[in-house]
PDB file of N, CA and C in Angstrom:
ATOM      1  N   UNK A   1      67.086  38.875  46.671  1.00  0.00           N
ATOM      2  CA  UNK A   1      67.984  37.912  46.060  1.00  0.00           C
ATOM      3  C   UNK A   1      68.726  38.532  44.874  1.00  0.00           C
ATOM      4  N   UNK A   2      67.821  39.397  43.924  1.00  0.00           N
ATOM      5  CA  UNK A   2      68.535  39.964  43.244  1.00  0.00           C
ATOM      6  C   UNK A   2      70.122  40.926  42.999  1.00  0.00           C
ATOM      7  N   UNK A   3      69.801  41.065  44.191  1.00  0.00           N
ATOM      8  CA  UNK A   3      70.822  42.330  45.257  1.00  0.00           C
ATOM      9  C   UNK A   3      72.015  41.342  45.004  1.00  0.00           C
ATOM     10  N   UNK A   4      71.724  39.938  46.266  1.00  0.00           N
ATOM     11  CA  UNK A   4      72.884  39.274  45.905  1.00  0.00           C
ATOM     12  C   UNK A   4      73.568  39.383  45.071  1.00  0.00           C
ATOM     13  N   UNK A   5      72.613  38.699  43.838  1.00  0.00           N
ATOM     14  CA  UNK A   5      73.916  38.199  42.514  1.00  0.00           C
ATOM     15  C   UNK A   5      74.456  39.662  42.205  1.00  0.00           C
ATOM     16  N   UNK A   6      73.794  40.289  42.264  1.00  0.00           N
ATOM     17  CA  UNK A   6      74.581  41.634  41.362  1.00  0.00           C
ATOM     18  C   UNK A   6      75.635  41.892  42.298  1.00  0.00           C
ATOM     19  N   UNK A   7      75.520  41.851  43.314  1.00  0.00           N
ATOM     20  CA  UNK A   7      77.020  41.805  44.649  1.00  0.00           C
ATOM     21  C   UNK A   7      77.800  41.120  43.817  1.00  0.00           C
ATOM     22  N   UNK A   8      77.606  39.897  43.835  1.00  0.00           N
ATOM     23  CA  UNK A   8      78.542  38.352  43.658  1.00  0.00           C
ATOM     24  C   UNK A   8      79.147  38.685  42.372  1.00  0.00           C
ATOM     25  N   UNK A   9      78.281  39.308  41.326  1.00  0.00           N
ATOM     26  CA  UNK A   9      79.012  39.160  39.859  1.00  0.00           C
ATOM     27  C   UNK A   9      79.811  40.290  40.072  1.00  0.00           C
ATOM     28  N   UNK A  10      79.400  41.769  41.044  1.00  0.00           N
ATOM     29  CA  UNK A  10      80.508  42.837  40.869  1.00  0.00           C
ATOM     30  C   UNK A  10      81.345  42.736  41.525  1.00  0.00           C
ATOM     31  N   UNK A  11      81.858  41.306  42.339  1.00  0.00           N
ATOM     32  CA  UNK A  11      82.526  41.390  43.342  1.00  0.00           C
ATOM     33  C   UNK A  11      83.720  40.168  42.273  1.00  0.00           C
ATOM     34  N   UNK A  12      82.990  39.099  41.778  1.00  0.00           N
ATOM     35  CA  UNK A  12      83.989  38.179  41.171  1.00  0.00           C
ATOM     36  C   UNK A  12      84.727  39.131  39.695  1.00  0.00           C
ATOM     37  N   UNK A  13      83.937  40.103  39.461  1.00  0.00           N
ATOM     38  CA  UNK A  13      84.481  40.531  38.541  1.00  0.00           C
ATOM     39  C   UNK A  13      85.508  41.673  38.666  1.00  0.00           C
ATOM     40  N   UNK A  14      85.460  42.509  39.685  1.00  0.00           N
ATOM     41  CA  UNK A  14      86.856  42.821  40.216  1.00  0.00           C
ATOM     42  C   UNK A  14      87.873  42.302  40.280  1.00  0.00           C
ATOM     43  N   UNK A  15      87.695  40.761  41.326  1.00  0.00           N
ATOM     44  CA  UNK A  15      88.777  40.190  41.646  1.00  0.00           C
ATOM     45  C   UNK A  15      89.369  39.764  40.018  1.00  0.00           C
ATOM     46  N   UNK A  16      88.533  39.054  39.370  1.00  0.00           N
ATOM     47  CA  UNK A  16      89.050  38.918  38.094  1.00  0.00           C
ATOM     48  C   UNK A  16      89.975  40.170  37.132  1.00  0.00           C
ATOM     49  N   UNK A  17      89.358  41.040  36.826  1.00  0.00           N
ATOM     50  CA  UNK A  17      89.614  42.338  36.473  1.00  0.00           C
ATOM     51  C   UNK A  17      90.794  42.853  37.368  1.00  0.00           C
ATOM     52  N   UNK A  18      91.511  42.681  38.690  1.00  0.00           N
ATOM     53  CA  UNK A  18      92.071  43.172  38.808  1.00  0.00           C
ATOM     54  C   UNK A  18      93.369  42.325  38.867  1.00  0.00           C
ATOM     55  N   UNK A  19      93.387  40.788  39.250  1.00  0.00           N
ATOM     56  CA  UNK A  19      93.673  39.985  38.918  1.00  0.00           C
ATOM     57  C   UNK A  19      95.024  40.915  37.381  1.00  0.00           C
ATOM     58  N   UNK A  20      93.873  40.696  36.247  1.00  0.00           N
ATOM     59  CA  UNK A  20      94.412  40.776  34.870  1.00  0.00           C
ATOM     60  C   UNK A  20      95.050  42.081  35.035  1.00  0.00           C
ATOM     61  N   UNK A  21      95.043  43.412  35.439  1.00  0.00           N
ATOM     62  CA  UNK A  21      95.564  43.851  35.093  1.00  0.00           C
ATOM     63  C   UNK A  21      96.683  44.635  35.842  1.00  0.00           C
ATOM     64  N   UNK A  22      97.111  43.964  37.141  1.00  0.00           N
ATOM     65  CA  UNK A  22      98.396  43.385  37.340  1.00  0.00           C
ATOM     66  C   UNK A  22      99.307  42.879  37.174  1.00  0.00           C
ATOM     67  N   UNK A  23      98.458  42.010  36.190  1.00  0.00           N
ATOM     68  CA  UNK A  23      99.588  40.833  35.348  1.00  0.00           C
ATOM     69  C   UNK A  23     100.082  41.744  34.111  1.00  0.00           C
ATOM     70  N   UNK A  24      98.814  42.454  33.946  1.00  0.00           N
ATOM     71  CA  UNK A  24      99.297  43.089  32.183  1.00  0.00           C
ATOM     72  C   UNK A  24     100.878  44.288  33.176  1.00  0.00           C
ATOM     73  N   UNK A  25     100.201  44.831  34.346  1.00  0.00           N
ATOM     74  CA  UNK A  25     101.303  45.950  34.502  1.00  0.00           C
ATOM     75  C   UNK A  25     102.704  45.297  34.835  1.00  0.00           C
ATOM     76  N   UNK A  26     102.740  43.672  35.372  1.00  0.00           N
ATOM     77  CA  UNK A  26     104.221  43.356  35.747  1.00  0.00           C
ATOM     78  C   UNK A  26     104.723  42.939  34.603  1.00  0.00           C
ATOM     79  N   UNK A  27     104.147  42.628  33.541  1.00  0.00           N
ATOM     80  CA  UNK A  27     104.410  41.680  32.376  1.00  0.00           C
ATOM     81  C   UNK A  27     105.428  42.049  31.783  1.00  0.00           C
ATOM     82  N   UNK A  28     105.508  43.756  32.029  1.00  0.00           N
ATOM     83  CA  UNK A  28     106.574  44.148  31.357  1.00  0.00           C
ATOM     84  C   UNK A  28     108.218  43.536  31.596  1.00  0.00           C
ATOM     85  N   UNK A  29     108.227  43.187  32.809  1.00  0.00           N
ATOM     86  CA  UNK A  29     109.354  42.765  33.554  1.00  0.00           C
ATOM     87  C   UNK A  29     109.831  40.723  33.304  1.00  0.00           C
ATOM     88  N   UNK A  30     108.773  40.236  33.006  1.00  0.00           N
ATOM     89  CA  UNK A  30     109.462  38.798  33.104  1.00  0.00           C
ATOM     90  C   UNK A  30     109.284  38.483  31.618  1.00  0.00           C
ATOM     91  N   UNK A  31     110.688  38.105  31.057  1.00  0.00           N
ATOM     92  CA  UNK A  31     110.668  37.362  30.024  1.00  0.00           C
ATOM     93  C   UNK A  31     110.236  36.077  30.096  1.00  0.00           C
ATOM     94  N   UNK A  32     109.906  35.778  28.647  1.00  0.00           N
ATOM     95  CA  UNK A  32     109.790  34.362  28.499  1.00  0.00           C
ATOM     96  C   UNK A  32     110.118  33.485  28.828  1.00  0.00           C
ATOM     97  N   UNK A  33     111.506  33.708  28.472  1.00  0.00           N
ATOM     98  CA  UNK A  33     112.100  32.301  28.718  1.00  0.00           C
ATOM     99  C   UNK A  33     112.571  32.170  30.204  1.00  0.00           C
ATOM    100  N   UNK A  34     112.445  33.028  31.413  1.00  0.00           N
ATOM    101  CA  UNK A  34     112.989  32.622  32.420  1.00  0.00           C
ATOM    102  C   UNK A  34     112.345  31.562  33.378  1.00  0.00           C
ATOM    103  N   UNK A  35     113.244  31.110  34.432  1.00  0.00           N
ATOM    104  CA  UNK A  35     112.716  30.223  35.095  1.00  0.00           C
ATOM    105  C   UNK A  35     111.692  30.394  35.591  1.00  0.00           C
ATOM    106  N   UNK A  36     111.021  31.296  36.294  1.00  0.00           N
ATOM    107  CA  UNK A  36     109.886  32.047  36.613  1.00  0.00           C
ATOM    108  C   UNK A  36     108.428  32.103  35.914  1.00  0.00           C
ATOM    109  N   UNK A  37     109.055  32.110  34.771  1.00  0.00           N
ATOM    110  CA  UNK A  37     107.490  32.164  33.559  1.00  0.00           C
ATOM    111  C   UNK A  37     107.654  30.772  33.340  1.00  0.00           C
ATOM    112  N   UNK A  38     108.119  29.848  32.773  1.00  0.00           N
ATOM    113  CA  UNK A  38     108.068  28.681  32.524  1.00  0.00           C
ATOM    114  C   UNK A  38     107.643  27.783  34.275  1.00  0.00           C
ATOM    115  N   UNK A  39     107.899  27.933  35.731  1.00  0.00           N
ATOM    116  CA  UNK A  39     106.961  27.512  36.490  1.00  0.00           C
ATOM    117  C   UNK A  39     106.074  27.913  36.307  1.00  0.00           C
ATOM    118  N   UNK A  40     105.319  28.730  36.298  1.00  0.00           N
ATOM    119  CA  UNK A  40     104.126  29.463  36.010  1.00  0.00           C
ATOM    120  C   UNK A  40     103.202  28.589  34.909  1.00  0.00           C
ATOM    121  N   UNK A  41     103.929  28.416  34.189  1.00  0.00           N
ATOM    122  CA  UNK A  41     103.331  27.671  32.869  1.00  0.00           C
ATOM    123  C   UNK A  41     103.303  26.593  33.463  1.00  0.00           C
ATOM    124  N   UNK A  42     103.800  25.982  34.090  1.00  0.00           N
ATOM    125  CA  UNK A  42     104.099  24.427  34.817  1.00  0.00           C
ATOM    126  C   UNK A  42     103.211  24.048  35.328  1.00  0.00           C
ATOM    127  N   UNK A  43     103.114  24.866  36.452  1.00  0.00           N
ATOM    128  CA  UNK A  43     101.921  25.424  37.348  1.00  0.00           C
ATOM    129  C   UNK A  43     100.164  25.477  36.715  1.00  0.00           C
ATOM    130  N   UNK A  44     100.145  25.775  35.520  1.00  0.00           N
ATOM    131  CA  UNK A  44      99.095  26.228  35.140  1.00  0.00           C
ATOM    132  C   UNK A  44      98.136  24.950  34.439  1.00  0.00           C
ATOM    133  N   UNK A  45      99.455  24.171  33.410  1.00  0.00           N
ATOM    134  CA  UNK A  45      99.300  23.252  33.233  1.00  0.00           C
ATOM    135  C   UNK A  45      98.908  21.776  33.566  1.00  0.00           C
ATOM    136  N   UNK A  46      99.863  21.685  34.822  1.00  0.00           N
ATOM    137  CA  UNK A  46      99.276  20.980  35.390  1.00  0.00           C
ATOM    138  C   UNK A  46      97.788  21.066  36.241  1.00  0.00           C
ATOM    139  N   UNK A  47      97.698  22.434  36.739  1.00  0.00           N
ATOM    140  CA  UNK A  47      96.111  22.509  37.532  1.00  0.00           C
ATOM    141  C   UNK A  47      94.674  22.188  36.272  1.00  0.00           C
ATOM    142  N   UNK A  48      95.319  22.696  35.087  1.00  0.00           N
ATOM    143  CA  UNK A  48      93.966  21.995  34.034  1.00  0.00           C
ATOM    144  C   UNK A  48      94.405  20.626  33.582  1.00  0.00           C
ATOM    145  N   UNK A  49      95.263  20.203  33.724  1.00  0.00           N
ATOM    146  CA  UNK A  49      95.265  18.598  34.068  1.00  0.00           C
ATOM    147  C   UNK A  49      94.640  18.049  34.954  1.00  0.00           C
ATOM    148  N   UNK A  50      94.676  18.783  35.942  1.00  0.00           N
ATOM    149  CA  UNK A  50      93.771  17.729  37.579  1.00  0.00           C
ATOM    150  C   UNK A  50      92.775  17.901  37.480  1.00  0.00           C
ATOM    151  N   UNK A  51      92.043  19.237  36.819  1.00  0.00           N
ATOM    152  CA  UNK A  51      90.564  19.366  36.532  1.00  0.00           C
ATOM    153  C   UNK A  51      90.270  18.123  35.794  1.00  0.00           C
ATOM    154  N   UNK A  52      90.613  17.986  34.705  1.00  0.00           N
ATOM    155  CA  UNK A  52      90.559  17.847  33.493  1.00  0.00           C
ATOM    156  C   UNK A  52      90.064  16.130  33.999  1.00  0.00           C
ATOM    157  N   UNK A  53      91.011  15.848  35.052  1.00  0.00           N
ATOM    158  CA  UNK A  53      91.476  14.434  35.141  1.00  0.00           C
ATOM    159  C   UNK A  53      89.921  14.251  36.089  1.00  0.00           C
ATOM    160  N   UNK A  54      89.844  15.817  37.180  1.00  0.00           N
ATOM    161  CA  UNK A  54      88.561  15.044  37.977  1.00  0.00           C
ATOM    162  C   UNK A  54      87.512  14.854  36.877  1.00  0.00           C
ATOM    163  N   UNK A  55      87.420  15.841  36.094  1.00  0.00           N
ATOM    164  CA  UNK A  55      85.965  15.839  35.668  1.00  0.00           C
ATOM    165  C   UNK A  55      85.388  14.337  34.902  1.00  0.00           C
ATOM    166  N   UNK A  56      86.955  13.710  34.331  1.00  0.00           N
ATOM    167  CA  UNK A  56      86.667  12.410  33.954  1.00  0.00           C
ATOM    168  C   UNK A  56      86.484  11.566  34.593  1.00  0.00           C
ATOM    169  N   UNK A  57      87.315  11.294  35.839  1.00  0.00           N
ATOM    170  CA  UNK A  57      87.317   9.986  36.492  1.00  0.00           C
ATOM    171  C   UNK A  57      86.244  10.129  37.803  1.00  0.00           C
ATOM    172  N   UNK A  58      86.235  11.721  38.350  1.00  0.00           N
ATOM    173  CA  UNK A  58      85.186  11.548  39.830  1.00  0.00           C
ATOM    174  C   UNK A  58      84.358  12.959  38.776  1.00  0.00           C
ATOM    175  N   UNK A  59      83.097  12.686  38.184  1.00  0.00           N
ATOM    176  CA  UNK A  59      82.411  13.434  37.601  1.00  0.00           C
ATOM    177  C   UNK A  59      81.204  13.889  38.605  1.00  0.00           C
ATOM    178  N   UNK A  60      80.942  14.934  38.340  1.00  0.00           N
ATOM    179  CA  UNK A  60      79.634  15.555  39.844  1.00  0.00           C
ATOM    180  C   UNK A  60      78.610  16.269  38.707  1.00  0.00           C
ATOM    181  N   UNK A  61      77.536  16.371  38.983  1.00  0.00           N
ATOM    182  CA  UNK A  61      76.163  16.617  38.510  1.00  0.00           C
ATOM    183  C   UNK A  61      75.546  15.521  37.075  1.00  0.00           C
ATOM    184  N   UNK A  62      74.943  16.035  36.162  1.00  0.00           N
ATOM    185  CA  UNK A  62      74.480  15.509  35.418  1.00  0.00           C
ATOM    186  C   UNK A  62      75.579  14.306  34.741  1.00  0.00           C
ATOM    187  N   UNK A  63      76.908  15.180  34.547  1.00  0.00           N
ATOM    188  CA  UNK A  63      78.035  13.927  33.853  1.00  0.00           C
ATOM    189  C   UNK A  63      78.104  12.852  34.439  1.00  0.00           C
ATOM    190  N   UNK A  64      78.197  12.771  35.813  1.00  0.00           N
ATOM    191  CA  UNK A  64      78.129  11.327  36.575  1.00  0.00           C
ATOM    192  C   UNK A  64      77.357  10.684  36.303  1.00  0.00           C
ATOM    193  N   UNK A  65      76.199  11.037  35.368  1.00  0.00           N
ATOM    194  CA  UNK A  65      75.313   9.694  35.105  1.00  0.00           C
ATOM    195  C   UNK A  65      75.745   9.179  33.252  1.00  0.00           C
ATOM    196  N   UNK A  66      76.764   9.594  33.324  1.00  0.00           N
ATOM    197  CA  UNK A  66      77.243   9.475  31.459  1.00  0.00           C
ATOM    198  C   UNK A  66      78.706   8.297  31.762  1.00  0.00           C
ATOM    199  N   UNK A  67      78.117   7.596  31.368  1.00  0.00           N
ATOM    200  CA  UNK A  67      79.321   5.859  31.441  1.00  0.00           C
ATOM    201  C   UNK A  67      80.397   6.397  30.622  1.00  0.00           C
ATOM    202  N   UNK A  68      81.691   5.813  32.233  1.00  0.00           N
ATOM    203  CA  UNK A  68      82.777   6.029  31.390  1.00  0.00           C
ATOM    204  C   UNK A  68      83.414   5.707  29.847  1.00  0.00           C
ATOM    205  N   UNK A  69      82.788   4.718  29.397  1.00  0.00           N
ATOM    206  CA  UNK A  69      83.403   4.393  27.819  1.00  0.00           C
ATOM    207  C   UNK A  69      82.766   5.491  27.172  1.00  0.00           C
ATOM    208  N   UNK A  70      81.606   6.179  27.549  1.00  0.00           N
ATOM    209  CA  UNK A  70      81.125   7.529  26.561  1.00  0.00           C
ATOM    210  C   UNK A  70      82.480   8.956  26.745  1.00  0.00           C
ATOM    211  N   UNK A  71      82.579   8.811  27.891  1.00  0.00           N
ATOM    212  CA  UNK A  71      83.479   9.801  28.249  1.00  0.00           C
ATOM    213  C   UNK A  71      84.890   9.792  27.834  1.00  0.00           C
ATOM    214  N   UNK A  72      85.344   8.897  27.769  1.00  0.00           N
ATOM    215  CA  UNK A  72      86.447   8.389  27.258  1.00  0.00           C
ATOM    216  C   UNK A  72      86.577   8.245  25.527  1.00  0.00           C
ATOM    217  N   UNK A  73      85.417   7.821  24.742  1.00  0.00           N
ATOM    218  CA  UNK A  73      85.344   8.122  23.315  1.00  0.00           C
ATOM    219  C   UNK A  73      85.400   9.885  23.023  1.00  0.00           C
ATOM    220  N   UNK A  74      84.337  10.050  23.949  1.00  0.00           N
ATOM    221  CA  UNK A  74      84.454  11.622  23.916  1.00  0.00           C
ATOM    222  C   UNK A  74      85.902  12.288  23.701  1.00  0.00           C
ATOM    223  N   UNK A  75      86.939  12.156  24.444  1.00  0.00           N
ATOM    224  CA  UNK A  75      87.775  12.813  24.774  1.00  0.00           C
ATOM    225  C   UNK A  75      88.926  12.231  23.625  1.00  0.00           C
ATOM    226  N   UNK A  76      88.769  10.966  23.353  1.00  0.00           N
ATOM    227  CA  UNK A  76      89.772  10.109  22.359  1.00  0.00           C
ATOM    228  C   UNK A  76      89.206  11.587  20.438  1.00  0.00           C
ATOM    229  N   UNK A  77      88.086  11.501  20.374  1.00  0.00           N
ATOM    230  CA  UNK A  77      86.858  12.325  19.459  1.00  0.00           C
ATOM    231  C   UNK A  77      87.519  13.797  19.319  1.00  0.00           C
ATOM    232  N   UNK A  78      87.860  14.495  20.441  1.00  0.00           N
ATOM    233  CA  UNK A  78      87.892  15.705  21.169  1.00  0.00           C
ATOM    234  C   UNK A  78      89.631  16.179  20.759  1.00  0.00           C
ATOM    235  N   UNK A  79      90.267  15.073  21.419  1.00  0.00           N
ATOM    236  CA  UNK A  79      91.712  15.097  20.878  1.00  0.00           C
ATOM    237  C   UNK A  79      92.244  14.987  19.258  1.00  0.00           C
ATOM    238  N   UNK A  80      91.366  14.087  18.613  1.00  0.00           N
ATOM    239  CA  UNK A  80      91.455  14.150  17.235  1.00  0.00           C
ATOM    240  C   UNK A  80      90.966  15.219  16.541  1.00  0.00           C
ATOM    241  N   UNK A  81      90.437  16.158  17.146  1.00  0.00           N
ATOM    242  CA  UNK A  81      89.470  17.037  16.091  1.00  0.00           C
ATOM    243  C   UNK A  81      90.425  18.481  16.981  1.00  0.00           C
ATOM    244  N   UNK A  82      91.069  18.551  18.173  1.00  0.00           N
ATOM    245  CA  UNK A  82      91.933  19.168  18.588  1.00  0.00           C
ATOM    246  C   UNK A  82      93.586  19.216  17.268  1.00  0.00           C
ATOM    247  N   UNK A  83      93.873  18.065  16.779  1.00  0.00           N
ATOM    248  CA  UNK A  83      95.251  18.301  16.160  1.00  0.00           C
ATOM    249  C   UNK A  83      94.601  18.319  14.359  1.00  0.00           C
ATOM    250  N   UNK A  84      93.602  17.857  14.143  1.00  0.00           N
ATOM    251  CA  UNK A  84      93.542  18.025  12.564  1.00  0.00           C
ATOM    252  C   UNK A  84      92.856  19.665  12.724  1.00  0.00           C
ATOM    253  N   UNK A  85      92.326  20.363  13.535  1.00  0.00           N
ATOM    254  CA  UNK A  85      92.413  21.224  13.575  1.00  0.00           C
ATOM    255  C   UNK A  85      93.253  22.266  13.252  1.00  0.00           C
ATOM    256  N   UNK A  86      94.642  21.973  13.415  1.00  0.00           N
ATOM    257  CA  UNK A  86      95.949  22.588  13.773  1.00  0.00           C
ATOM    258  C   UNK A  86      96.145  22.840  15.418  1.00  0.00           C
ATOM    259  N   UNK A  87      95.501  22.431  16.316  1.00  0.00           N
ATOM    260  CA  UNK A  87      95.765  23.119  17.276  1.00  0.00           C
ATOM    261  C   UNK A  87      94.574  23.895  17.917  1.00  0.00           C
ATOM    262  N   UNK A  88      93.380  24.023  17.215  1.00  0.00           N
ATOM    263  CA  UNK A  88      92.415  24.980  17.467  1.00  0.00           C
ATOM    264  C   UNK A  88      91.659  24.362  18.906  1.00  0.00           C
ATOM    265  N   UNK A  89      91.409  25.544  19.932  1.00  0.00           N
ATOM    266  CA  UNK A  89      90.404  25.178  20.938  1.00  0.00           C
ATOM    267  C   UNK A  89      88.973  24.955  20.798  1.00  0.00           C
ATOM    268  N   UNK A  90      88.397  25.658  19.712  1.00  0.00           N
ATOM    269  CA  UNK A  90      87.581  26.143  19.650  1.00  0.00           C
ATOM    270  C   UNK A  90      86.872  24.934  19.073  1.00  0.00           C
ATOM    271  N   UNK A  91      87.015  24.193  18.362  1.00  0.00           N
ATOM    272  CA  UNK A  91      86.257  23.147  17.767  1.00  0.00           C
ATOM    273  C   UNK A  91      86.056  22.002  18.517  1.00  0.00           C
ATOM    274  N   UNK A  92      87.393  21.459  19.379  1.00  0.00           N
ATOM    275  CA  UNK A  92      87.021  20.497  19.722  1.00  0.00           C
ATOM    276  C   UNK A  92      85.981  20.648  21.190  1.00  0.00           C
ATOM    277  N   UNK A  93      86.197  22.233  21.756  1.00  0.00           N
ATOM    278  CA  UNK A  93      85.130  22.118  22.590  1.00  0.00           C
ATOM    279  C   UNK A  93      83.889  22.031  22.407  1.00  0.00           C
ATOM    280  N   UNK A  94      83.678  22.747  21.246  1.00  0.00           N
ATOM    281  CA  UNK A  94      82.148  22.643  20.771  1.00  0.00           C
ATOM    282  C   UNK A  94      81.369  21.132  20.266  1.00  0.00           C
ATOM    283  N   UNK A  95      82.181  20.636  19.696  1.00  0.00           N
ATOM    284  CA  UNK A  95      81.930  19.261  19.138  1.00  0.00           C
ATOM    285  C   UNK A  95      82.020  18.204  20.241  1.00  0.00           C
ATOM    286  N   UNK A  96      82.869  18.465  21.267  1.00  0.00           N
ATOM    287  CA  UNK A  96      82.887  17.621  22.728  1.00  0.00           C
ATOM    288  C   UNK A  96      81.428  17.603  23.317  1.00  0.00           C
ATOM    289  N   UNK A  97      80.884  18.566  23.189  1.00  0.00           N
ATOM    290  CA  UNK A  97      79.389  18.543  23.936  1.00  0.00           C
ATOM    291  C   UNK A  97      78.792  17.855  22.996  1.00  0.00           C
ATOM    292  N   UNK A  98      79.110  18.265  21.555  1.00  0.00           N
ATOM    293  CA  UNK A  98      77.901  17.393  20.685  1.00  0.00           C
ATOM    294  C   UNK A  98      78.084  16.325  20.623  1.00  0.00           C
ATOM    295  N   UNK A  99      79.382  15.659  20.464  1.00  0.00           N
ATOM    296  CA  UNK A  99      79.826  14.541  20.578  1.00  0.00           C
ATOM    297  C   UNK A  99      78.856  13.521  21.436  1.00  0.00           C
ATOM    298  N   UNK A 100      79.278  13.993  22.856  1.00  0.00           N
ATOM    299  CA  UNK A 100      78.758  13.270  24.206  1.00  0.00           C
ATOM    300  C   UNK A 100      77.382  13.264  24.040  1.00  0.00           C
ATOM    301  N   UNK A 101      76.719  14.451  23.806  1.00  0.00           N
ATOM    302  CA  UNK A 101      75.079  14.482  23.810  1.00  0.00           C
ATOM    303  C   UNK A 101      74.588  13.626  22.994  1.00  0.00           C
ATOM    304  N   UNK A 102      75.422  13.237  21.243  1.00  0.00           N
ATOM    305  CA  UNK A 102      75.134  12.360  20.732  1.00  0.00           C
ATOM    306  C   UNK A 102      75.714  10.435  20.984  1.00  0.00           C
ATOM    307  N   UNK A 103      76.706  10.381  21.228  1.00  0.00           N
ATOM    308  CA  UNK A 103      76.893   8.667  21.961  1.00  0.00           C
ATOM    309  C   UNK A 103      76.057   8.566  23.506  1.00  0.00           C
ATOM    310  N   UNK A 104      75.857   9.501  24.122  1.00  0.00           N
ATOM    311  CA  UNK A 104      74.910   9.630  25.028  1.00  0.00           C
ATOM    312  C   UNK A 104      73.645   8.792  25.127  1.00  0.00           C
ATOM    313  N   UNK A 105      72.977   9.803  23.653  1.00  0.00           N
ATOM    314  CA  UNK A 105      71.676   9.424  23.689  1.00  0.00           C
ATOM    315  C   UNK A 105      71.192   8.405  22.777  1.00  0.00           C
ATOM    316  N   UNK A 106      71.794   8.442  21.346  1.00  0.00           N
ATOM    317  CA  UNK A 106      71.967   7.317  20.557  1.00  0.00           C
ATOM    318  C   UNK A 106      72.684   5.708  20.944  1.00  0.00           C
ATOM    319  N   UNK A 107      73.878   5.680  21.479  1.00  0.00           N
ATOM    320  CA  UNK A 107      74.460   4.505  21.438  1.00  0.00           C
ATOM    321  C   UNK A 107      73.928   3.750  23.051  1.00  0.00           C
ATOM    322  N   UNK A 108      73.973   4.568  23.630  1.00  0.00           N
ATOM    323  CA  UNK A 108      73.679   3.480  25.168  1.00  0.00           C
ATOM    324  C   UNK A 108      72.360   3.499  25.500  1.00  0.00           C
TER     325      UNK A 108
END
């Protein structure tokens, strides 16, 4: 079994790895502002929207047993601590778990 994963991780990590540095070698070629990079961005955006959207509304493993009004404070919590931030990712993800773990287990 061991064999496996070490397959699986040297195999996803290629594709990843090579993935990136394709992008770094074409990068040179598409500006910003063209139509091309901005679908892309379009594109990208919206696919962590649909995540974003399943993980709230059709939730699978442990989250499905966490009531939507927790999930929904969560994310109302998550967004506020996203812009007094300035913008930062980094906080409101961390505090999103604590958040939930705490209206979780305290309020319901």
């Amino acid at each position: 079994m061991t064999t496996s994963v070490v397959l699986a991780i040297l195999v996803t990590s290629l594709a990843t790895f090579s993935s990136r540095i394709f992008g770094v070698i074409t990068s040179e070629k598409i500006k910003e502002n063209s139509k091309i990079f901005r679908w892309f961005n379009c594109i990208a955006y919206s696919t962590l929207a649909a995540l974003i959207a399943r993980i709230i509304i059709f939730p699978s493993g442990a989250l499905s047993e966490v009531d939507y009004f927790v999930r929904f404070i969560t994310i109302i919590c998550s967004a506020l601590i996203f812009y007094l931030t300035k913008k930062n990712l980094v906080y409101p993800t961390i505090f999103s778990a604590i958040i939930l773990a705490l209206i979780n287990s305290y309020l319901v």
